[in-house]
PDB file of N, CA and C in Angstrom:
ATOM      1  N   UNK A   1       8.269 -45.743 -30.901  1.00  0.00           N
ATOM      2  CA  UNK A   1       7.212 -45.748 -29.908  1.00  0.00           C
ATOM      3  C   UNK A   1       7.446 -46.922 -28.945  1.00  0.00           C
ATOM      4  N   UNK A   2       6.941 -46.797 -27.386  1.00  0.00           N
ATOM      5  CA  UNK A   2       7.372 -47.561 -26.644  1.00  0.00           C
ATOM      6  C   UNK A   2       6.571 -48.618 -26.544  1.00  0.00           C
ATOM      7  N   UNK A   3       6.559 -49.595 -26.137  1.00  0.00           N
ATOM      8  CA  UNK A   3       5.546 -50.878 -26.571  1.00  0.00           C
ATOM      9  C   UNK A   3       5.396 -51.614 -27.654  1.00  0.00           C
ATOM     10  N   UNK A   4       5.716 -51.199 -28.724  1.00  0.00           N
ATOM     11  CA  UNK A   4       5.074 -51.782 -29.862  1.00  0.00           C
ATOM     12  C   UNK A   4       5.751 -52.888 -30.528  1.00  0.00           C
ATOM     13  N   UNK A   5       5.388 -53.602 -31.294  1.00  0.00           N
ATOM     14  CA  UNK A   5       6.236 -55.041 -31.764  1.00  0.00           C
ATOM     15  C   UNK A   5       7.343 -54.722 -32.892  1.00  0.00           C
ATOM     16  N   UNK A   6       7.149 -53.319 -33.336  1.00  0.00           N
ATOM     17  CA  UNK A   6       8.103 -53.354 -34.805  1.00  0.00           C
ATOM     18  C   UNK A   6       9.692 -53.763 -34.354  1.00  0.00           C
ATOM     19  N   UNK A   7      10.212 -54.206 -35.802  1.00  0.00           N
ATOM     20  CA  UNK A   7      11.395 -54.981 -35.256  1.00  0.00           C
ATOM     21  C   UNK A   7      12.204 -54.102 -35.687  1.00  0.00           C
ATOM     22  N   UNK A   8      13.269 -54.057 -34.768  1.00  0.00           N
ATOM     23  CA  UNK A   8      14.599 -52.869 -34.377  1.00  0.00           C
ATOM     24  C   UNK A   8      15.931 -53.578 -35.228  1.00  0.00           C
ATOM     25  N   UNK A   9      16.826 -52.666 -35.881  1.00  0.00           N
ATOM     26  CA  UNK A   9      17.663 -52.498 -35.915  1.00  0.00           C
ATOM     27  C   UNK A   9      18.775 -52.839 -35.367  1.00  0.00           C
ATOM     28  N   UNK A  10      19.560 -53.280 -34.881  1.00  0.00           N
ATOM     29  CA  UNK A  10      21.317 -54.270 -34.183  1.00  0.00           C
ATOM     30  C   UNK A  10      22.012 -53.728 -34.717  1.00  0.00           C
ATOM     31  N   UNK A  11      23.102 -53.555 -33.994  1.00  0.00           N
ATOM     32  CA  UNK A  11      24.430 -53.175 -34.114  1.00  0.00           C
ATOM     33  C   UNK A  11      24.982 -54.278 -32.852  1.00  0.00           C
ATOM     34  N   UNK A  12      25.952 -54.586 -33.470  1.00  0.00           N
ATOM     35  CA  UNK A  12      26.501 -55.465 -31.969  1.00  0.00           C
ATOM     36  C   UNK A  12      28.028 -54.564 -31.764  1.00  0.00           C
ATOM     37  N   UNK A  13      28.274 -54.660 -30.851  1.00  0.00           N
ATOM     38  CA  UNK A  13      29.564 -53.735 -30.463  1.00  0.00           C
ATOM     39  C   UNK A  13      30.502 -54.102 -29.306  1.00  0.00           C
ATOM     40  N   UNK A  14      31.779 -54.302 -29.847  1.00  0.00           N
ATOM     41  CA  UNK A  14      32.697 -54.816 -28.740  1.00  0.00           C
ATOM     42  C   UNK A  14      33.012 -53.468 -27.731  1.00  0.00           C
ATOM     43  N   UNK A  15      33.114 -54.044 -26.552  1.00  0.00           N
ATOM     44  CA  UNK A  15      33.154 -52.907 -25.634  1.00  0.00           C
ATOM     45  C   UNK A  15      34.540 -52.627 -25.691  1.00  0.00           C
ATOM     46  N   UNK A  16      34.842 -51.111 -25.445  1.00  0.00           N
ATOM     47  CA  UNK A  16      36.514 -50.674 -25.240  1.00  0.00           C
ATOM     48  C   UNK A  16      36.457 -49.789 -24.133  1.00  0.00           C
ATOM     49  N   UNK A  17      35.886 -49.082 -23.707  1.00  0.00           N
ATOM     50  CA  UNK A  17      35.194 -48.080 -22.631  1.00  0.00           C
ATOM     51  C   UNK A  17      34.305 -48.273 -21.154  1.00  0.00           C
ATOM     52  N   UNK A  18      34.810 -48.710 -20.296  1.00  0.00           N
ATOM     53  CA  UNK A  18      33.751 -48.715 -19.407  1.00  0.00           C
ATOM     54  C   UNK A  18      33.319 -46.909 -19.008  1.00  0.00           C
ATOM     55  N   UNK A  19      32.171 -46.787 -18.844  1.00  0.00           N
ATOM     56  CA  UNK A  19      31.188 -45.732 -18.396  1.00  0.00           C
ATOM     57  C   UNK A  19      30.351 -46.021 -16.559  1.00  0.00           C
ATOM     58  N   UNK A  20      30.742 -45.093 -16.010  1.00  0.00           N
ATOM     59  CA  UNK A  20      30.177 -45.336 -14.098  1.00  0.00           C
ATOM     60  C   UNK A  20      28.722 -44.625 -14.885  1.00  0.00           C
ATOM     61  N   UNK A  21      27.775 -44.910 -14.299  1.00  0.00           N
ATOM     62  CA  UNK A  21      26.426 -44.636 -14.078  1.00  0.00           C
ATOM     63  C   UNK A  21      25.635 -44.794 -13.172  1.00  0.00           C
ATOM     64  N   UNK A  22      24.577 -44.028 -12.856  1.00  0.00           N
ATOM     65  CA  UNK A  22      23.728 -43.885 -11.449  1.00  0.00           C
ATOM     66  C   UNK A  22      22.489 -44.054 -11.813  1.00  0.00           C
ATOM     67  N   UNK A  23      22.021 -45.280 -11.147  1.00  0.00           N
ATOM     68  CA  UNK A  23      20.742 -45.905 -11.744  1.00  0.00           C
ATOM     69  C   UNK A  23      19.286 -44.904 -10.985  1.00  0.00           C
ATOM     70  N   UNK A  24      18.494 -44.820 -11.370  1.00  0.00           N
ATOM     71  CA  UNK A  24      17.510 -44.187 -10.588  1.00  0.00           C
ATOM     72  C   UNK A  24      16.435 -45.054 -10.620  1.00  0.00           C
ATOM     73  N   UNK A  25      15.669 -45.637  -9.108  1.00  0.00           N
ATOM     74  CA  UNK A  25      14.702 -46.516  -8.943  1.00  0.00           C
ATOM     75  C   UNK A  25      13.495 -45.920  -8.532  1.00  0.00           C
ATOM     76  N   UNK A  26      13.366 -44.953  -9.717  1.00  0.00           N
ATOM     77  CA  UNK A  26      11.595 -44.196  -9.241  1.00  0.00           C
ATOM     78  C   UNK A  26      11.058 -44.833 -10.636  1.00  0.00           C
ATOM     79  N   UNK A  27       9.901 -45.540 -10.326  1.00  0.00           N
ATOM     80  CA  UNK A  27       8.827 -45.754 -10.666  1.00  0.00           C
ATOM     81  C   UNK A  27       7.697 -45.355 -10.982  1.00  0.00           C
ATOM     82  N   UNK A  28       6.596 -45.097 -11.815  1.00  0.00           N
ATOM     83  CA  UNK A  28       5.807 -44.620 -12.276  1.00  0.00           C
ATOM     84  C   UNK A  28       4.538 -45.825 -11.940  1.00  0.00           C
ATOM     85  N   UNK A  29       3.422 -45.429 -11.514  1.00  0.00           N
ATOM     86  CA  UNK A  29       2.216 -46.225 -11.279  1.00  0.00           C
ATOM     87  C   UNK A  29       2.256 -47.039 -12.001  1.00  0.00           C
ATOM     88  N   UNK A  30       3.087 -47.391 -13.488  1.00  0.00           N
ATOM     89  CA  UNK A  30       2.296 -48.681 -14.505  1.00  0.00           C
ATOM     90  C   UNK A  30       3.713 -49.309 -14.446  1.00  0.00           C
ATOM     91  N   UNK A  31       4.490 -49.167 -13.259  1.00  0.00           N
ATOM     92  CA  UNK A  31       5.593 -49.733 -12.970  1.00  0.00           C
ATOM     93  C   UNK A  31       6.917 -49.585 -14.095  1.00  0.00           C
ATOM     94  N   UNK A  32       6.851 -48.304 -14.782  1.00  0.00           N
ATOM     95  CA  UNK A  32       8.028 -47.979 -15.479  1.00  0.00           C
ATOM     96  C   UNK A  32       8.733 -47.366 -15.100  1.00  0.00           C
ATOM     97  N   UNK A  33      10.067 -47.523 -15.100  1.00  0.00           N
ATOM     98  CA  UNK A  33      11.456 -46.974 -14.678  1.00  0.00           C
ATOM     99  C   UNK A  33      11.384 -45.273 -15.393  1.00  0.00           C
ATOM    100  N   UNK A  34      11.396 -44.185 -14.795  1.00  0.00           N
ATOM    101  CA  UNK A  34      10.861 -42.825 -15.305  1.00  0.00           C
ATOM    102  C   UNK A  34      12.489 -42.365 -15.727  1.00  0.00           C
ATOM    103  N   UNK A  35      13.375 -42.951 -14.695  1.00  0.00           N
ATOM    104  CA  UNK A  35      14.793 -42.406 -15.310  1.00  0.00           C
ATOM    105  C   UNK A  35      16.343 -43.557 -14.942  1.00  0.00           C
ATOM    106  N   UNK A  36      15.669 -44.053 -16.073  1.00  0.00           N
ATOM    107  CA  UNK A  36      16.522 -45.660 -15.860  1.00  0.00           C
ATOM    108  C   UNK A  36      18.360 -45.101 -15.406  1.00  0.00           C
ATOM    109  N   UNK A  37      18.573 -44.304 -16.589  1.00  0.00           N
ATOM    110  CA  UNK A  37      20.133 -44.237 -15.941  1.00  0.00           C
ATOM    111  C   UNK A  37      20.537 -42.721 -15.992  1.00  0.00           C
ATOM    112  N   UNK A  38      21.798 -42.301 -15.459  1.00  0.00           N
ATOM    113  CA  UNK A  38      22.448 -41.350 -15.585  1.00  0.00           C
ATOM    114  C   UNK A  38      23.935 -41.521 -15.785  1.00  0.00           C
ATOM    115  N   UNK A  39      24.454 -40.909 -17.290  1.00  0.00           N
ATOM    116  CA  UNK A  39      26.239 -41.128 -16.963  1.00  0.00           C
ATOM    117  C   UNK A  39      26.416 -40.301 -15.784  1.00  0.00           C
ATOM    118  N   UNK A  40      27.789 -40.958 -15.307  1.00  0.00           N
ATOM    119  CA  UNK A  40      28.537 -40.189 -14.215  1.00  0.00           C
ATOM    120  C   UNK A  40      29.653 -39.536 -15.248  1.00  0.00           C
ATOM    121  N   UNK A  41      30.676 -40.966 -15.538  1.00  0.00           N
ATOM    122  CA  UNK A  41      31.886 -40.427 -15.706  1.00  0.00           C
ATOM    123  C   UNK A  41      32.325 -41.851 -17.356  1.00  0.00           C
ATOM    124  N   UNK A  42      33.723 -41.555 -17.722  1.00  0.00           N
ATOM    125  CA  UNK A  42      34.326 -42.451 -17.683  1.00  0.00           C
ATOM    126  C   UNK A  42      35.319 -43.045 -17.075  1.00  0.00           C
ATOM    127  N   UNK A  43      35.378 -44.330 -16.646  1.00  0.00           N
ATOM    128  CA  UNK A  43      36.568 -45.112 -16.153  1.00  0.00           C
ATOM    129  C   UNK A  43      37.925 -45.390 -16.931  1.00  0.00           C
ATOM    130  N   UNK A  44      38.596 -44.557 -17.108  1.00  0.00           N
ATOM    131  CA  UNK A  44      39.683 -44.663 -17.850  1.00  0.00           C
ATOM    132  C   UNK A  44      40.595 -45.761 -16.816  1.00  0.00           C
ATOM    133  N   UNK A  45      40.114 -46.028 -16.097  1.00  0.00           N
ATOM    134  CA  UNK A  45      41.338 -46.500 -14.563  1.00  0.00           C
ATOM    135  C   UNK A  45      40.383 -47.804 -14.827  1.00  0.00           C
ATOM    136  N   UNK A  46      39.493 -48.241 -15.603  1.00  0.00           N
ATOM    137  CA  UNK A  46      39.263 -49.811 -15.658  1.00  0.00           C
ATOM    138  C   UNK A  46      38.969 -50.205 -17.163  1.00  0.00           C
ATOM    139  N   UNK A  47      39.056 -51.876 -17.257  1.00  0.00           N
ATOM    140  CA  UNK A  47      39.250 -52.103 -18.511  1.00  0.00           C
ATOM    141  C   UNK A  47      37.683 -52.349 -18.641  1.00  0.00           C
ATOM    142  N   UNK A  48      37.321 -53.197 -19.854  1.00  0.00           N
ATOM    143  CA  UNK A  48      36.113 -53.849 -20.290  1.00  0.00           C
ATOM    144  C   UNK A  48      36.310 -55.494 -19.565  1.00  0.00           C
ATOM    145  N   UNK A  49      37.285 -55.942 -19.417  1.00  0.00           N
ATOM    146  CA  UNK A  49      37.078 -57.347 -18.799  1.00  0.00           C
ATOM    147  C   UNK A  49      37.281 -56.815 -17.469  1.00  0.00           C
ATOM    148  N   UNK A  50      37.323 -56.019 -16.941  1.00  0.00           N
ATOM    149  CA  UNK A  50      37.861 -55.937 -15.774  1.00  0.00           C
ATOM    150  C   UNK A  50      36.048 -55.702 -15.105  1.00  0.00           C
ATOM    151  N   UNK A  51      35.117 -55.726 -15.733  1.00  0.00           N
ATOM    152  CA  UNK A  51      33.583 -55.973 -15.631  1.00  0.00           C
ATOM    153  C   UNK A  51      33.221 -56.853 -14.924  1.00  0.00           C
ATOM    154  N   UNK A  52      32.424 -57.543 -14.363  1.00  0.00           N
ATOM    155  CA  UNK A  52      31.530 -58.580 -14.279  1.00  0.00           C
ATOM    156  C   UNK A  52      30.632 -58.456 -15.120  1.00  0.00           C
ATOM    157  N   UNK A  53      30.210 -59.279 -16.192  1.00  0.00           N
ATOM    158  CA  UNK A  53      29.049 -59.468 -17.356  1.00  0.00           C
ATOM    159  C   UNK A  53      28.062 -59.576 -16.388  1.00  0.00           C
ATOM    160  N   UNK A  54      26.815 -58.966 -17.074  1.00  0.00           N
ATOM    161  CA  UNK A  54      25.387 -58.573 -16.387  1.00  0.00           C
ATOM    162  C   UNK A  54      25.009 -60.097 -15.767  1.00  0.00           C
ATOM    163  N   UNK A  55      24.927 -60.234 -14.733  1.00  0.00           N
ATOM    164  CA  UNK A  55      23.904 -60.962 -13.379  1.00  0.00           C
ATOM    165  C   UNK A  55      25.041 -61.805 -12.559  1.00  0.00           C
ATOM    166  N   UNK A  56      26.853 -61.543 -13.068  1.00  0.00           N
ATOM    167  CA  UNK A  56      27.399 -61.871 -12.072  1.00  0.00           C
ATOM    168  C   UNK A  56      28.096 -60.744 -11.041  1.00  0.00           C
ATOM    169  N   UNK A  57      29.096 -61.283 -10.453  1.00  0.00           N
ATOM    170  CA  UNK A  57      29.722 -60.598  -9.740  1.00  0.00           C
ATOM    171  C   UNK A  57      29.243 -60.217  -8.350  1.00  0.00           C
ATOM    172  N   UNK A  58      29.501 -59.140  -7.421  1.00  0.00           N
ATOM    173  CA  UNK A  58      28.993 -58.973  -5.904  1.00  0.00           C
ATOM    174  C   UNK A  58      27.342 -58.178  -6.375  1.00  0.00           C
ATOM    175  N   UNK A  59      27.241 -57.505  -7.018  1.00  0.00           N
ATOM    176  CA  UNK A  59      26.273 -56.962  -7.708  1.00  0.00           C
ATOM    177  C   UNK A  59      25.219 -57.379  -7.460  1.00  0.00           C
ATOM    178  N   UNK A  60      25.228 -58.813  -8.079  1.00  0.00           N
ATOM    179  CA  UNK A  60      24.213 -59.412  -9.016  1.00  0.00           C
ATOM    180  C   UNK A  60      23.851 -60.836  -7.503  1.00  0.00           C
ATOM    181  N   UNK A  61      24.553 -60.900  -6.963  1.00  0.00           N
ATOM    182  CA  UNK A  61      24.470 -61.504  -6.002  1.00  0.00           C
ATOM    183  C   UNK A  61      23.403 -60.765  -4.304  1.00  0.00           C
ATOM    184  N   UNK A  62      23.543 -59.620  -4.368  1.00  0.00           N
ATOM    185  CA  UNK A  62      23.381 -59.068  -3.399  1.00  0.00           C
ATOM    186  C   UNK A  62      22.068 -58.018  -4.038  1.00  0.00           C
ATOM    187  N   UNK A  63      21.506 -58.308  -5.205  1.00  0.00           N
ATOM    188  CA  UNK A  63      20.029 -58.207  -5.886  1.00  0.00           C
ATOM    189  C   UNK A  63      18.982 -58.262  -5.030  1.00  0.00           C
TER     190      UNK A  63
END
């Protein structure tokens, strides 16, 4: 259930795969993301370091 405090489960996982995805920025009145992502594809043509880690890169700059 969404909201609630119970405590979740971890798995930690080294990445080997990057995945392209298409974010969708519709919103719902109580300000929830209604369809946070969509796969596209996989990137077989890029690595896992070949990333910028979440809040760098041109990306994360241009926020």
């Amino acid at each position: 259930m969404w909201g609630n405090r119970d405590v979740l489960d971890t798995t930690l996982v080294h990445p080997v795969l990057v995945a392209e995805v298409s974010p969708d920025r519709a919103v719902d009145h109580g300000g929830v993301f209604r369809h946070p992502l969509r796969f596209q594809r996989l990137r077989l043509d890029v690595g896992a370091a070949d990333v910028p880690r979440f809040g760098e890169g041109a990306a994360a700059a241009s926020g």
